[in-house]
C-alpha atoms as a PDB file:
ATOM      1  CA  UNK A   1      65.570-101.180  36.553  1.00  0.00           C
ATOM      2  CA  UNK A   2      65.039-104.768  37.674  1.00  0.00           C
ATOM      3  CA  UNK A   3      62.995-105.418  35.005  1.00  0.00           C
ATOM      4  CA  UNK A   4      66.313-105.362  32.670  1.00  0.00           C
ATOM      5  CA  UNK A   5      68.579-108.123  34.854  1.00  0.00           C
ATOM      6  CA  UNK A   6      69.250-111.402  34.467  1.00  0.00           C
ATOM      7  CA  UNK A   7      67.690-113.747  37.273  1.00  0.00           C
ATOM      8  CA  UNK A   8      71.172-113.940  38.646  1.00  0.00           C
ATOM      9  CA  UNK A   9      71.830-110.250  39.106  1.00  0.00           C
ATOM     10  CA  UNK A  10      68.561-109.887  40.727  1.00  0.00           C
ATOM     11  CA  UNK A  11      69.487-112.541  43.319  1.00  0.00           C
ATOM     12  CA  UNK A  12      72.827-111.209  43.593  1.00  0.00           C
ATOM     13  CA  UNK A  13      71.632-107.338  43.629  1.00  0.00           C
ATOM     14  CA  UNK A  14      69.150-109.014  46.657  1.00  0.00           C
ATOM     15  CA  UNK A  15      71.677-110.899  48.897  1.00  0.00           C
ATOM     16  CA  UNK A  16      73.747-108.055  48.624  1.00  0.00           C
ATOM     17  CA  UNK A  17      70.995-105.603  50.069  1.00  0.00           C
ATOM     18  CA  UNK A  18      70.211-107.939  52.595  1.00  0.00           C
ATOM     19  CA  UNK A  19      73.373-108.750  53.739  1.00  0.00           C
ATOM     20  CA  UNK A  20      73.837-105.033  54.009  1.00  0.00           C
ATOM     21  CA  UNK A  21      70.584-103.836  55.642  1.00  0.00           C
ATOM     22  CA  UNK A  22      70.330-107.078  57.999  1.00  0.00           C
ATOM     23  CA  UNK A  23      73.840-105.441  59.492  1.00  0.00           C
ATOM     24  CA  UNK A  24      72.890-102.200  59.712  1.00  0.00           C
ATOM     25  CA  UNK A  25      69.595-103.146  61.410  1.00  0.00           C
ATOM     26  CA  UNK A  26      71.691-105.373  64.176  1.00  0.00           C
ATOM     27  CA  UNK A  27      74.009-102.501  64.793  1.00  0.00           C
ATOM     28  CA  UNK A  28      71.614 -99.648  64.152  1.00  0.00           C
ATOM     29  CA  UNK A  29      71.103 -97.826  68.036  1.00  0.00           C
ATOM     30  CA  UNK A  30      68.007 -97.476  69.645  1.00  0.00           C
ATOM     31  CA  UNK A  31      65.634 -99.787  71.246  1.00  0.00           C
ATOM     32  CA  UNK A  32      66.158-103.544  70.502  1.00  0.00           C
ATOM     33  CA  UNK A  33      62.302-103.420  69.827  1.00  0.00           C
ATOM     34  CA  UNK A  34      62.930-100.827  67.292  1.00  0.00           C
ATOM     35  CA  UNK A  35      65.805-102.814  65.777  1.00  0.00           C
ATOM     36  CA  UNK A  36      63.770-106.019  65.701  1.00  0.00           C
ATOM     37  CA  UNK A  37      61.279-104.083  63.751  1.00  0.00           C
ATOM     38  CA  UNK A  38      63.729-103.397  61.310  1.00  0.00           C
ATOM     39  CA  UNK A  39      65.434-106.271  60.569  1.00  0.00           C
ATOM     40  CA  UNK A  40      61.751-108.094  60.096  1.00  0.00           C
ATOM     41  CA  UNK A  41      60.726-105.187  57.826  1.00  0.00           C
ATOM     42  CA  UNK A  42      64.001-106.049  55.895  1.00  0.00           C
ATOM     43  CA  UNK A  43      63.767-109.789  55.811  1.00  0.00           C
ATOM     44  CA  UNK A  44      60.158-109.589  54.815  1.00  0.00           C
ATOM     45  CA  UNK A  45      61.371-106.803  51.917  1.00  0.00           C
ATOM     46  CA  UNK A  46      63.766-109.515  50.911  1.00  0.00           C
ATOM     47  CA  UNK A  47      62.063-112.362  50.962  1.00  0.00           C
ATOM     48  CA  UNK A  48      59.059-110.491  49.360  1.00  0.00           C
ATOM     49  CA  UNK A  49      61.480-109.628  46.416  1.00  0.00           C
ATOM     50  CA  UNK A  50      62.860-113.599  46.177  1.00  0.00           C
ATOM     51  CA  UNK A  51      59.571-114.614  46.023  1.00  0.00           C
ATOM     52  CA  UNK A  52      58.643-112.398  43.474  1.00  0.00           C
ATOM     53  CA  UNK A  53      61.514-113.286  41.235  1.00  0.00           C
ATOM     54  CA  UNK A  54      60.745-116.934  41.833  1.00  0.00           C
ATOM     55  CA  UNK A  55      57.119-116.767  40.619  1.00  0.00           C
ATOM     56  CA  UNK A  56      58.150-114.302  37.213  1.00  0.00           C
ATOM     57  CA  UNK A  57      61.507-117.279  36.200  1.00  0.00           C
ATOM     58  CA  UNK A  58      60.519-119.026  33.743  1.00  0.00           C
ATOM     59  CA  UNK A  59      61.919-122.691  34.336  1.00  0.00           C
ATOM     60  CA  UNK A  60      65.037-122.624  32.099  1.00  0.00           C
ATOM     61  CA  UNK A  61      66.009-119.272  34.270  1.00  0.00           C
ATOM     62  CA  UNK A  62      64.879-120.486  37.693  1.00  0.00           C
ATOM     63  CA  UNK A  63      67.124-123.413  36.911  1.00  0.00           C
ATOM     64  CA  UNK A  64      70.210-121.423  35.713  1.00  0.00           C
ATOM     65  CA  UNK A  65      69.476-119.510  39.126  1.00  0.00           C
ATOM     66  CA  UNK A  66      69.842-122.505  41.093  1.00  0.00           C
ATOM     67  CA  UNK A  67      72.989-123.861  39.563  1.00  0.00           C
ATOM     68  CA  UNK A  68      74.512-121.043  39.862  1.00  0.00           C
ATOM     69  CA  UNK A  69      73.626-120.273  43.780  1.00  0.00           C
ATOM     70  CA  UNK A  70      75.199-123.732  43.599  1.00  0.00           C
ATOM     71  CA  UNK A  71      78.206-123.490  42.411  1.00  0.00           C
ATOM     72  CA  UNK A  72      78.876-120.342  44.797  1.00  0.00           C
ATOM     73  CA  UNK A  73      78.770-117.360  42.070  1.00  0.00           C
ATOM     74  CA  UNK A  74      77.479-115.327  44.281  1.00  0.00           C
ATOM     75  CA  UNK A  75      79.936-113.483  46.702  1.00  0.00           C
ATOM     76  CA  UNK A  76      77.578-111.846  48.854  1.00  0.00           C
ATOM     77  CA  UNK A  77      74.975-114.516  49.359  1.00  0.00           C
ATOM     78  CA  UNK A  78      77.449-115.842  51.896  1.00  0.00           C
ATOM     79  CA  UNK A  79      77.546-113.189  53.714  1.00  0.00           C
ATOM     80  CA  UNK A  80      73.462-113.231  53.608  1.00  0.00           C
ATOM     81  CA  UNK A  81      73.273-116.496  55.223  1.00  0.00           C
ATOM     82  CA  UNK A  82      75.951-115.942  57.408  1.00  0.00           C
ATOM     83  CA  UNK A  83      73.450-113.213  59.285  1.00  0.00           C
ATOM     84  CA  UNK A  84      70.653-115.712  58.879  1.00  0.00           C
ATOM     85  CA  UNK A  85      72.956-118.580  60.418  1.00  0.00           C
ATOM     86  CA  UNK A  86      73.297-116.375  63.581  1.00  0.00           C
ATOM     87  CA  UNK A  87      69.735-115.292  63.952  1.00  0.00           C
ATOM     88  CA  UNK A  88      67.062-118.245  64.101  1.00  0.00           C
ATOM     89  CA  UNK A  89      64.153-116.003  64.386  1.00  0.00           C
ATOM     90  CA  UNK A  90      65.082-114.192  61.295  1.00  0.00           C
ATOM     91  CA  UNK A  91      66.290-117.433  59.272  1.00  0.00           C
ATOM     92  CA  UNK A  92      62.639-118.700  60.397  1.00  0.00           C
ATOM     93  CA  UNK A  93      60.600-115.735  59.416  1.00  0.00           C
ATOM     94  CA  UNK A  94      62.945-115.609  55.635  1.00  0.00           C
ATOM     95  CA  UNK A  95      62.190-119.451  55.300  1.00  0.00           C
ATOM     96  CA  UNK A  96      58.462-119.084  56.364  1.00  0.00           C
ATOM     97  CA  UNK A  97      57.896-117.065  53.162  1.00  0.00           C
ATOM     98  CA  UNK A  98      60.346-118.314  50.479  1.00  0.00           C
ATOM     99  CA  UNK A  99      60.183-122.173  51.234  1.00  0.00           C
ATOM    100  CA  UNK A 100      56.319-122.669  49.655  1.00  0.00           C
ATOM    101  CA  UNK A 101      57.066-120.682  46.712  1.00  0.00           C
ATOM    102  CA  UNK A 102      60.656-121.702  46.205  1.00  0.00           C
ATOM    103  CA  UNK A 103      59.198-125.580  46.201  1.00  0.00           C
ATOM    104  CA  UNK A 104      56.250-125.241  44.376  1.00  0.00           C
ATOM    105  CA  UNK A 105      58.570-123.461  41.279  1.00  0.00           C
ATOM    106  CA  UNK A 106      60.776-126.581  42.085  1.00  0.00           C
ATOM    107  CA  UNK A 107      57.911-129.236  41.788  1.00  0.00           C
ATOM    108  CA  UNK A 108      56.490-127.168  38.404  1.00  0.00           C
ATOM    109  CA  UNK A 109      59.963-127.000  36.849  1.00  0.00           C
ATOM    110  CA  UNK A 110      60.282-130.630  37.567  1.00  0.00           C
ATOM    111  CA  UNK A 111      63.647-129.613  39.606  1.00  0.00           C
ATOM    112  CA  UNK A 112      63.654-131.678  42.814  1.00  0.00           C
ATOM    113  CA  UNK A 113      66.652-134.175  43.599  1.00  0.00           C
ATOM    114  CA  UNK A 114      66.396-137.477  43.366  1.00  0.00           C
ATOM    115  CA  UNK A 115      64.330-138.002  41.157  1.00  0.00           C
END
């Protein structure tokens, strides 16, 4: 199914299932070990997916991404980081496995500000 979206769906169909399974995992009941569990199995699910979208863009896509997480197209992404704003362990763990890729696709594309 993914296969047939546009990079900006994908990132869009993402945030959107993150922002909804990162709130059902903090409100889910049952041990907060069990919770914890779940939300990292979730933000590793996520991230796993970003990365993989970032490494199959091509540059002209991974750029139309980016300008359009920019311009605030994206409803739900909000929402997304919101949830990562208020947990620092998760934000860490998401940013632990999206930053290297993320940059390196910036540094290939020949994306990164100021230059």
């Amino acid at each position: 199914m993914t296969k047939h979206l546009s990079s900006a769906a994908r990132l869009l169909l993402i945030t959107t299932f993150s922002a909804a399974a990162l709130g059902t995992a903090t409100m889910a009941p049952g041990s907060a070990q069990m919770r914890e569990q779940i939300k990292n199995r979730v933000i590793d699910d996520v991230a796993n997916q970003m990365v993989s979208q970032i490494q199959t863009d091509s540059c002209p896509q991974f750029e139309a991404m980016l300008k359009k997480q920019k311009s605030g197209s994206g409803s739900s992404s909000g929402r997304a980081s919101g949830m990562m704003k208020k947990d620092p362990a998760a934000r860490e763990r998401f940013v632990n496995k999206v930053a290297g890729p993320l940059l390196n696709k910036m540094i290939d594309c020949d994306l990164l500000p100021g230059k």
